[in-house]
Structure formats: structure tokens, C-alpha cells
PDB file of N, CA and C in Angstrom:
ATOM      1  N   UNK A   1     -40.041  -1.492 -26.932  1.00  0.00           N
ATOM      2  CA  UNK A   1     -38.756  -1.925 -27.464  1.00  0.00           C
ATOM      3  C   UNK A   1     -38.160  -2.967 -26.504  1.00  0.00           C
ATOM      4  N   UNK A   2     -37.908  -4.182 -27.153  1.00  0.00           N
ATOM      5  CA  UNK A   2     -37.016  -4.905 -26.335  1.00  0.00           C
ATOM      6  C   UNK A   2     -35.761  -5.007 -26.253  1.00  0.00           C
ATOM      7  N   UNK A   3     -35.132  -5.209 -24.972  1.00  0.00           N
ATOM      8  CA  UNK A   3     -33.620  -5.147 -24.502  1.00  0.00           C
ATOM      9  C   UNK A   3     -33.314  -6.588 -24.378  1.00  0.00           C
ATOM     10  N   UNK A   4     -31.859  -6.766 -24.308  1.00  0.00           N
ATOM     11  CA  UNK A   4     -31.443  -8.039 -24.344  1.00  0.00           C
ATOM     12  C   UNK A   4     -30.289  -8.317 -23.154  1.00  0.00           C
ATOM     13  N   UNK A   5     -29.960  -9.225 -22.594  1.00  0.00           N
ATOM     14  CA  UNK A   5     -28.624  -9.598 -22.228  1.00  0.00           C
ATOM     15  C   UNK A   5     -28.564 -10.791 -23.080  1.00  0.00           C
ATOM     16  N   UNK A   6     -26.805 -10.470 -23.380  1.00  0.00           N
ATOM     17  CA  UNK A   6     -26.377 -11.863 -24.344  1.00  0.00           C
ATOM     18  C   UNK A   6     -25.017 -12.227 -23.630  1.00  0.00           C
ATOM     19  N   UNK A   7     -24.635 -13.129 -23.836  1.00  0.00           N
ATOM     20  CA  UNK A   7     -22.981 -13.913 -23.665  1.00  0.00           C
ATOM     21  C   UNK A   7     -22.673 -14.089 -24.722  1.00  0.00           C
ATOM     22  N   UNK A   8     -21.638 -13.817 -25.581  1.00  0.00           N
ATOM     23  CA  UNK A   8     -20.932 -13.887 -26.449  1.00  0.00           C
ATOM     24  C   UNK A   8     -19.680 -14.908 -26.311  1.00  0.00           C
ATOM     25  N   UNK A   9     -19.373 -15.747 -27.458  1.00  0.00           N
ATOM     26  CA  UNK A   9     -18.535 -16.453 -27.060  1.00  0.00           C
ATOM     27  C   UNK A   9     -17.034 -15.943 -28.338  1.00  0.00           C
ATOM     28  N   UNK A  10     -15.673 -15.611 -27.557  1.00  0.00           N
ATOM     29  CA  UNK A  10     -15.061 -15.549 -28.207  1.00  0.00           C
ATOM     30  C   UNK A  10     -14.267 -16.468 -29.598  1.00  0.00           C
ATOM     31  N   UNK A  11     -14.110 -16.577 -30.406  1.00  0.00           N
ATOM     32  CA  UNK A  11     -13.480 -17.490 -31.332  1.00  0.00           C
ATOM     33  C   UNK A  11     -11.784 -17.469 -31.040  1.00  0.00           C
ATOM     34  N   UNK A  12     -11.744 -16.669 -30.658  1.00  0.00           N
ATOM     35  CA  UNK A  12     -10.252 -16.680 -30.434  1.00  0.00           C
ATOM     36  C   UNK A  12      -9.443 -17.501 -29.386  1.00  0.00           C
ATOM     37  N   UNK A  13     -10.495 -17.152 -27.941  1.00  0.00           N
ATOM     38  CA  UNK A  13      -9.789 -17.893 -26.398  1.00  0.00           C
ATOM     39  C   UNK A  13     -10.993 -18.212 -26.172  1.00  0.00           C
ATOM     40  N   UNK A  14     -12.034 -18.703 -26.701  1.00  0.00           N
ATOM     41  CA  UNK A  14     -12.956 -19.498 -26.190  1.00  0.00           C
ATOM     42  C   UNK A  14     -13.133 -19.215 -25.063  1.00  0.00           C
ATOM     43  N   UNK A  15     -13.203 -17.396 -24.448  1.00  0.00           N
ATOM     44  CA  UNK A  15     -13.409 -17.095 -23.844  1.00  0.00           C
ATOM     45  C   UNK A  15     -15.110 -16.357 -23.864  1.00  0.00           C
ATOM     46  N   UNK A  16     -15.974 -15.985 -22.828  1.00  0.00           N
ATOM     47  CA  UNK A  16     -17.062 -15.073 -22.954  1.00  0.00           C
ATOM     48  C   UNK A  16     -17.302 -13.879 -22.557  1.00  0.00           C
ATOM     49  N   UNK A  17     -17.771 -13.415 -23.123  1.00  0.00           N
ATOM     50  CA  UNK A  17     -17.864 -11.868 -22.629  1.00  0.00           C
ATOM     51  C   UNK A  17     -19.681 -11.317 -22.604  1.00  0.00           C
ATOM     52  N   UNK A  18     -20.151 -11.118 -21.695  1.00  0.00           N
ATOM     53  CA  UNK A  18     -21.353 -10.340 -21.165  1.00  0.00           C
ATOM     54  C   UNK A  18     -22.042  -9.052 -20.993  1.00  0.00           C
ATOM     55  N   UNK A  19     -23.446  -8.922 -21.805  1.00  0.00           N
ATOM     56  CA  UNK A  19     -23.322  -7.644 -22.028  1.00  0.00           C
ATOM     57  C   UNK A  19     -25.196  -7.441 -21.402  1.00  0.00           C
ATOM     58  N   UNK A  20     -25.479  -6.063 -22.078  1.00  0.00           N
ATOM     59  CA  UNK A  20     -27.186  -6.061 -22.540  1.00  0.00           C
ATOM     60  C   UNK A  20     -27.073  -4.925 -23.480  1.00  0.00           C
ATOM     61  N   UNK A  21     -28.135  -4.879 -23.987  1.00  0.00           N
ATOM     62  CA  UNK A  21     -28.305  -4.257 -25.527  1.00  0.00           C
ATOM     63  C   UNK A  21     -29.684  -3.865 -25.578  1.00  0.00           C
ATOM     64  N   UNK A  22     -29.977  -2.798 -26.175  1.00  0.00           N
ATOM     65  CA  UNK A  22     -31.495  -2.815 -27.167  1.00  0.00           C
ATOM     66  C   UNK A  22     -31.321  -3.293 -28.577  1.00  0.00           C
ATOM     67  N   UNK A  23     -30.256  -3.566 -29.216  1.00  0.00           N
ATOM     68  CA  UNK A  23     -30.023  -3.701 -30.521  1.00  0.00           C
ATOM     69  C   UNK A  23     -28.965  -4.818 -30.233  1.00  0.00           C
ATOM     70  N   UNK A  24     -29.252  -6.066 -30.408  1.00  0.00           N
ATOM     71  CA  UNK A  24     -28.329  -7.087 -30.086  1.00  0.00           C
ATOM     72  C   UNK A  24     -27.506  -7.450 -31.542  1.00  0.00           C
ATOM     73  N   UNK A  25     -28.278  -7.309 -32.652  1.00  0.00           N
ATOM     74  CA  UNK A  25     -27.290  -7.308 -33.981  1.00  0.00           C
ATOM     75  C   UNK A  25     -25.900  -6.272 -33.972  1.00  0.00           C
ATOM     76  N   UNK A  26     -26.875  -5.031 -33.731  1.00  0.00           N
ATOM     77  CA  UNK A  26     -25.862  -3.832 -33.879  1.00  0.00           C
ATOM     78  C   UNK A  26     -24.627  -3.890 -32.993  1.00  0.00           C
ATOM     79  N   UNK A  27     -24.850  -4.280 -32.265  1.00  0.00           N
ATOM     80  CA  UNK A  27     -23.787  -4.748 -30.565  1.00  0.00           C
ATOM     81  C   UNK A  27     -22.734  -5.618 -31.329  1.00  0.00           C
ATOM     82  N   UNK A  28     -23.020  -7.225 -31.867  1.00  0.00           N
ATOM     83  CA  UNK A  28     -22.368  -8.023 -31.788  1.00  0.00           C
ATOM     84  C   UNK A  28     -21.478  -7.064 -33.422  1.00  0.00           C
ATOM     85  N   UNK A  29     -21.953  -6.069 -34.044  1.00  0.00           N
ATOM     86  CA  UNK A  29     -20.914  -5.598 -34.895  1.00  0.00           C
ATOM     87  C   UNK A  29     -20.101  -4.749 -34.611  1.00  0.00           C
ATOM     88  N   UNK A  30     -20.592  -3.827 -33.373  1.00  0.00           N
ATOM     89  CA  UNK A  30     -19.659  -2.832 -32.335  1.00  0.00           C
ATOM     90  C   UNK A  30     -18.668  -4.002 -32.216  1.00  0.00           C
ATOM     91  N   UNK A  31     -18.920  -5.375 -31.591  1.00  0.00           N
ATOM     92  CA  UNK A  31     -17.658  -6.053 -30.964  1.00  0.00           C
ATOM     93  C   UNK A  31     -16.632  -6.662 -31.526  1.00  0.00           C
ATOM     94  N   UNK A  32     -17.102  -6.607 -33.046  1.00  0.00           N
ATOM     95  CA  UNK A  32     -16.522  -7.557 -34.077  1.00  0.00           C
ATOM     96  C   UNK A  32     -16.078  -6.702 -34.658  1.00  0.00           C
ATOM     97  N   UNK A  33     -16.338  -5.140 -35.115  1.00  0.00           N
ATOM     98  CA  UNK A  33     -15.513  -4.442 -35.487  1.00  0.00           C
ATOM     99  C   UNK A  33     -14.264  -3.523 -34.539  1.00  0.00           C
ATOM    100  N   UNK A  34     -14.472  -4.136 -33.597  1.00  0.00           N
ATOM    101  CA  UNK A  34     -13.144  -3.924 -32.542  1.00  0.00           C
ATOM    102  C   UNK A  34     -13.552  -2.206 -31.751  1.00  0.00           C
ATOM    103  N   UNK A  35     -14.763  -2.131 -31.919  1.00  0.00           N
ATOM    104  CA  UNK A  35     -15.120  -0.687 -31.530  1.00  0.00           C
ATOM    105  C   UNK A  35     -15.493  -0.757 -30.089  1.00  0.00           C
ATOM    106  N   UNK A  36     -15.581  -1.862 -29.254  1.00  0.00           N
ATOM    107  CA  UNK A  36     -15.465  -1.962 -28.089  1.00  0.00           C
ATOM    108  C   UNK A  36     -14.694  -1.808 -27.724  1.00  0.00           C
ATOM    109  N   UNK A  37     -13.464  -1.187 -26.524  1.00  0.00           N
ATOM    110  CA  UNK A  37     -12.183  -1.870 -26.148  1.00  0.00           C
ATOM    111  C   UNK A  37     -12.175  -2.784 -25.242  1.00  0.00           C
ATOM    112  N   UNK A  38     -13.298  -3.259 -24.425  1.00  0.00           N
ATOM    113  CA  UNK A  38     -13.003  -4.378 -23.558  1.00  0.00           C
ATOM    114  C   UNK A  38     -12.532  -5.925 -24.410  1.00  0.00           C
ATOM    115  N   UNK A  39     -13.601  -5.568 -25.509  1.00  0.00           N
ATOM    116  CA  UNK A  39     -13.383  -6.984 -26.456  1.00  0.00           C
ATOM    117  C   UNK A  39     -12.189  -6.657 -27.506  1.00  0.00           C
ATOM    118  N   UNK A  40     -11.622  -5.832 -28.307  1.00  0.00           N
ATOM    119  CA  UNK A  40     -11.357  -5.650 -29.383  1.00  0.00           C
ATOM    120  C   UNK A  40      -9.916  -6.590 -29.916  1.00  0.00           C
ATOM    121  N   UNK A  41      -9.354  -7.585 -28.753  1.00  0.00           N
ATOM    122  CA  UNK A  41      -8.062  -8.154 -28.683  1.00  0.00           C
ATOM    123  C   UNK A  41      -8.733  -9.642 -28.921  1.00  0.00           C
ATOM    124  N   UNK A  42     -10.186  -9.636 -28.574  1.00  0.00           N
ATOM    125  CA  UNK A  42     -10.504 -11.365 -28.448  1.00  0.00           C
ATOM    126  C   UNK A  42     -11.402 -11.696 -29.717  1.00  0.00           C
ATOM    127  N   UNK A  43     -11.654 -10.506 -30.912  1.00  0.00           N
ATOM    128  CA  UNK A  43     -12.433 -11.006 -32.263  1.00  0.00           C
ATOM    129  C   UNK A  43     -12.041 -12.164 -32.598  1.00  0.00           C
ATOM    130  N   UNK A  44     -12.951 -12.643 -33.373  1.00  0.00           N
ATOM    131  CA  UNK A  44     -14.291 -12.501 -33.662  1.00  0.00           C
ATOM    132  C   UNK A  44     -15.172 -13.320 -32.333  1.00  0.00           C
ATOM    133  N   UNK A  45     -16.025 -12.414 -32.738  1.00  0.00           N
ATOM    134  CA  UNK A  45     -17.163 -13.179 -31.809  1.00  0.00           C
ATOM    135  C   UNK A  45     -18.822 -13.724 -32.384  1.00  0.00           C
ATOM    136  N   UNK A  46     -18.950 -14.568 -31.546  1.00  0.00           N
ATOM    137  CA  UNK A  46     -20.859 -15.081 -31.916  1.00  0.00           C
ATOM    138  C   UNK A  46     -21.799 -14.923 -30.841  1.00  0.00           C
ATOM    139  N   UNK A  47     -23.204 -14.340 -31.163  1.00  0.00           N
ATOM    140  CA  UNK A  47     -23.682 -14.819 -29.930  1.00  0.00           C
ATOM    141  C   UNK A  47     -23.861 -16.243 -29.660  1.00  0.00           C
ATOM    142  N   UNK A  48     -23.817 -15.964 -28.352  1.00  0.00           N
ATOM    143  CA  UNK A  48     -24.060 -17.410 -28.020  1.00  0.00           C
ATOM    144  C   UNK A  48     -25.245 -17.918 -26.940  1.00  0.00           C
ATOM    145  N   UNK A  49     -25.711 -17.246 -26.874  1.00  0.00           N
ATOM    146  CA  UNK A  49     -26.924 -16.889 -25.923  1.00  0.00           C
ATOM    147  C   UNK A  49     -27.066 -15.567 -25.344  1.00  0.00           C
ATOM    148  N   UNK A  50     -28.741 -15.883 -25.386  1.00  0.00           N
ATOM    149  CA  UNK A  50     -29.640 -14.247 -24.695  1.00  0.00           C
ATOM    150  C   UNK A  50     -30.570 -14.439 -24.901  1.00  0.00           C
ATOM    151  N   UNK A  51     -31.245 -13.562 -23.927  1.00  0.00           N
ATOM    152  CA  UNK A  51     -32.250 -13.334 -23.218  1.00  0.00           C
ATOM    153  C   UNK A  51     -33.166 -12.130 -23.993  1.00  0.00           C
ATOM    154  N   UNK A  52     -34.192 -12.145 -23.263  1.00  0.00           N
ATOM    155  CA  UNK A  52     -35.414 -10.703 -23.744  1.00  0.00           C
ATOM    156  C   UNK A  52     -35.566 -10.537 -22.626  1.00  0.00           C
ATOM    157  N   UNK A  53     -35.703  -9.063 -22.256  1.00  0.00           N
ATOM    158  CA  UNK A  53     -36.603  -8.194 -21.856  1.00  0.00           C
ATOM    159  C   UNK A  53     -37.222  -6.994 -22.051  1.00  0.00           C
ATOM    160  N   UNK A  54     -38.334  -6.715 -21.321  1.00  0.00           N
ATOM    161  CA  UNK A  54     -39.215  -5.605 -21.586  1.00  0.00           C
ATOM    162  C   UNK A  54     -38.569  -4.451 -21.005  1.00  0.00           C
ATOM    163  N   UNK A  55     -37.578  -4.027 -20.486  1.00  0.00           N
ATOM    164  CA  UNK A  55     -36.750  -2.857 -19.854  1.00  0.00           C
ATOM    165  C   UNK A  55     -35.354  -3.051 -19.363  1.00  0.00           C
ATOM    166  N   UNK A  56     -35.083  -1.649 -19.774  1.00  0.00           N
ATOM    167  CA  UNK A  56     -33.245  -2.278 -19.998  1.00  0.00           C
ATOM    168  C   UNK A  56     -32.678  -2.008 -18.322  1.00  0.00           C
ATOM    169  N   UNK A  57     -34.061  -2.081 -17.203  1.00  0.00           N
ATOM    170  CA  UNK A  57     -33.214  -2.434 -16.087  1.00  0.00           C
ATOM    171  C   UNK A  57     -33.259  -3.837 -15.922  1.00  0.00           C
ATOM    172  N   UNK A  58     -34.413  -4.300 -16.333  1.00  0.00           N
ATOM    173  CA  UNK A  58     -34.184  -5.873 -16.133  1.00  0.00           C
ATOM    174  C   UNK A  58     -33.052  -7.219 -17.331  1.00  0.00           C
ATOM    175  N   UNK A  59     -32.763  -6.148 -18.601  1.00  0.00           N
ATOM    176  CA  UNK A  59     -31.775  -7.184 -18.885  1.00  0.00           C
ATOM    177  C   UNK A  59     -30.228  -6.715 -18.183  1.00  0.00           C
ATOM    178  N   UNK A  60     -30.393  -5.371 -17.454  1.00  0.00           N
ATOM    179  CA  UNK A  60     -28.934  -4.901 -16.868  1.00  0.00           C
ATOM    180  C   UNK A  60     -28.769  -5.925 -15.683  1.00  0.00           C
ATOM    181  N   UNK A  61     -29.744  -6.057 -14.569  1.00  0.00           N
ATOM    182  CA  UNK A  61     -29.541  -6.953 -13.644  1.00  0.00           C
ATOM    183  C   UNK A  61     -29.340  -8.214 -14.018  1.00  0.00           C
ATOM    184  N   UNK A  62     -29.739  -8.902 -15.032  1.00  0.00           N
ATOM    185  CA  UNK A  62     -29.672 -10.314 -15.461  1.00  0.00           C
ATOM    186  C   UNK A  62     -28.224 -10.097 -15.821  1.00  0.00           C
ATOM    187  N   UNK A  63     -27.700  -8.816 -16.693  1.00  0.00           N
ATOM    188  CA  UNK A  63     -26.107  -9.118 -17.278  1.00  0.00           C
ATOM    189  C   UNK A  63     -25.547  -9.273 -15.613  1.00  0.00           C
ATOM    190  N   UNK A  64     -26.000  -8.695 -14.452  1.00  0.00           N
ATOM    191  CA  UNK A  64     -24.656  -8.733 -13.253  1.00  0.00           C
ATOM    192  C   UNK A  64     -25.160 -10.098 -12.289  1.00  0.00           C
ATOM    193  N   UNK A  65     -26.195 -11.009 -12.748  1.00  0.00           N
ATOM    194  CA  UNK A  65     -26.510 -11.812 -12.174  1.00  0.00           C
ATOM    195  C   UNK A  65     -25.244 -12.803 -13.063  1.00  0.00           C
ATOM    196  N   UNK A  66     -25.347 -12.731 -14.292  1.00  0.00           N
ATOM    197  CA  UNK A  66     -24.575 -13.618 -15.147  1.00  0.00           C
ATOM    198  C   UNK A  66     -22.949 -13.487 -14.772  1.00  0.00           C
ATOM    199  N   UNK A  67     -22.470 -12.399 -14.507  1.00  0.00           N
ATOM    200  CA  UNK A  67     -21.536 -12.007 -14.102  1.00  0.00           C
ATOM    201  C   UNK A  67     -21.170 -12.818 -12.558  1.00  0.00           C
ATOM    202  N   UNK A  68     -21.801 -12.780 -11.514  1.00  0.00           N
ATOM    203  CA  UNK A  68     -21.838 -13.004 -10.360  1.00  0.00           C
ATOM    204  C   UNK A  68     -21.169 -14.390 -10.594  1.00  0.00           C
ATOM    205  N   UNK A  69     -20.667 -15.178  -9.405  1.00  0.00           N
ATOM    206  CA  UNK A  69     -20.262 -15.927  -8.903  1.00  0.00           C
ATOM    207  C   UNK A  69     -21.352 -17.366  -9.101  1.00  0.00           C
ATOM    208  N   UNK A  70     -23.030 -16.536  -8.763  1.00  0.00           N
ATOM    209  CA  UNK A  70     -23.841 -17.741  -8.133  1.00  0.00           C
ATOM    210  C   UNK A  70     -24.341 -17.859  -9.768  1.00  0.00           C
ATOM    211  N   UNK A  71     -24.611 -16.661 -10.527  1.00  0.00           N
ATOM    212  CA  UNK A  71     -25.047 -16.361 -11.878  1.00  0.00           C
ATOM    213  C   UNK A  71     -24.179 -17.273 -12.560  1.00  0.00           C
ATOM    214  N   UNK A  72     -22.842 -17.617 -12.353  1.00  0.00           N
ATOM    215  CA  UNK A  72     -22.055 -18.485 -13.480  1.00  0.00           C
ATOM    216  C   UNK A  72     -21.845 -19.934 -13.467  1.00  0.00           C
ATOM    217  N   UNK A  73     -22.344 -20.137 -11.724  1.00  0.00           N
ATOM    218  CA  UNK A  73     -22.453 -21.315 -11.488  1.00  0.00           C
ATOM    219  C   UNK A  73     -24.082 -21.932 -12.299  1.00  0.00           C
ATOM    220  N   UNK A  74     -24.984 -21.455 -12.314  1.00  0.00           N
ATOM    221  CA  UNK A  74     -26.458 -21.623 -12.679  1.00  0.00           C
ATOM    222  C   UNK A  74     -26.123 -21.651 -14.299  1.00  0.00           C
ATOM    223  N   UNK A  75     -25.502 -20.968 -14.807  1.00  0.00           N
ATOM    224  CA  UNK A  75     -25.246 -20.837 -16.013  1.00  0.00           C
ATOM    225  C   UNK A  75     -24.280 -22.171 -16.911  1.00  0.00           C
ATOM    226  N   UNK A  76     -23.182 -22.634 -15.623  1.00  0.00           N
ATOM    227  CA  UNK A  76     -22.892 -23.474 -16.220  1.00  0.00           C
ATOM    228  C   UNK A  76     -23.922 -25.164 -15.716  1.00  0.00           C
ATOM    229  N   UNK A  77     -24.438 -24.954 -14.610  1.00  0.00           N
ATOM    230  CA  UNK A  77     -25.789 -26.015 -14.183  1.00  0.00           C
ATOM    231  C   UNK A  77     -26.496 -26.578 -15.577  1.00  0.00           C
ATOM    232  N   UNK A  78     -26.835 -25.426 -16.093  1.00  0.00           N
ATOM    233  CA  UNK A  78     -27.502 -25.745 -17.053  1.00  0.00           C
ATOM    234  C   UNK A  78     -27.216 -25.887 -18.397  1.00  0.00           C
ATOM    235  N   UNK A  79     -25.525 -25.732 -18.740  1.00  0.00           N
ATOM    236  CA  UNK A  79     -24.918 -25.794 -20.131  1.00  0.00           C
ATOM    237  C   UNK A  79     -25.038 -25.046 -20.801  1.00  0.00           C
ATOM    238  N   UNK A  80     -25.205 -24.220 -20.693  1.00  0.00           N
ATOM    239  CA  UNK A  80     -24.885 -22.287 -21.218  1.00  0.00           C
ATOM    240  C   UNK A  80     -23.482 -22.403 -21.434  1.00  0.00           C
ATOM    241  N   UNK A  81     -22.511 -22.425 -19.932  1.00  0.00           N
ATOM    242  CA  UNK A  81     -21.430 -22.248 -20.795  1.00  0.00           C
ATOM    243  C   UNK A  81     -20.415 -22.892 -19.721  1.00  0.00           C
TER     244      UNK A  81
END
């Protein structure tokens, strides 16, 4: 089974929000139906990029690399976001 990290981009504040998933459809409808509470003030959302991996420790470290300081700088290096 593959796991994911994604960035989601808000429609509202064109803000992003960072996650990982085994079910990246099912996720982005947890967030859109406001069943998250970190997100549930910034609906709707899209993905907007992500990743695969083969184990959900390696898309967990990629979500806190993305998170990180050096992770957001690389992220925006390359026009992600």
C-alpha cells in the first residue's frame, strides 16, 4: 500500500496546509468536509502537490521535512509553492 505526503493549497487564504495519508482522495474529503479541525476555517481545498511512498514512515518524515524551515525553502527553490 502506498502512502503519500501532499500540500494542499487553501482557496480561501491561499494559504497551505501539510499532511501524509494512505488514502490521499479520502483525506482531501476529511478536509473539505471540515472534519479536520486544523483546516476546517480555511475550505475549500485542492491538492496541490504529493509525493509516494512505500511506508508511512517515509512519507511522515518528508511531511516534517516540508514543514521545516530548510524543507520550505527547497520547496519554494523549486516552485512548489
Amino acid at each position: 500500500m502506498p502512502f503519500y505526503t501532499y500540500i494542499l493549497k487553501s482557496l480561501k487564504d491561499d494559504g497551505y496546509y501539510y499532511g501524509h495519508t494512505s488514502d490521499i482522495d479520502n483525506r482531501l474529503i476529511k478536509h473539505n468536509g471540515k472534519k479536520v479541525r486544523s483546516t476546517k476555517s480555511r475550505t475549500p481545498f485542492v491538492i496541490h502537490y504529493f509525493e509516494t511512498f512505500e511506508t508511512k514512515s517515509e512519507a511522515y518524515l518528508q511531511e516534517m521535512y516540508f514543514k521545516s524551515v530548510e524543507g520550505k525553502k527547497c520547496l519554494r527553490e523549486k516552485g512548489i509553492i
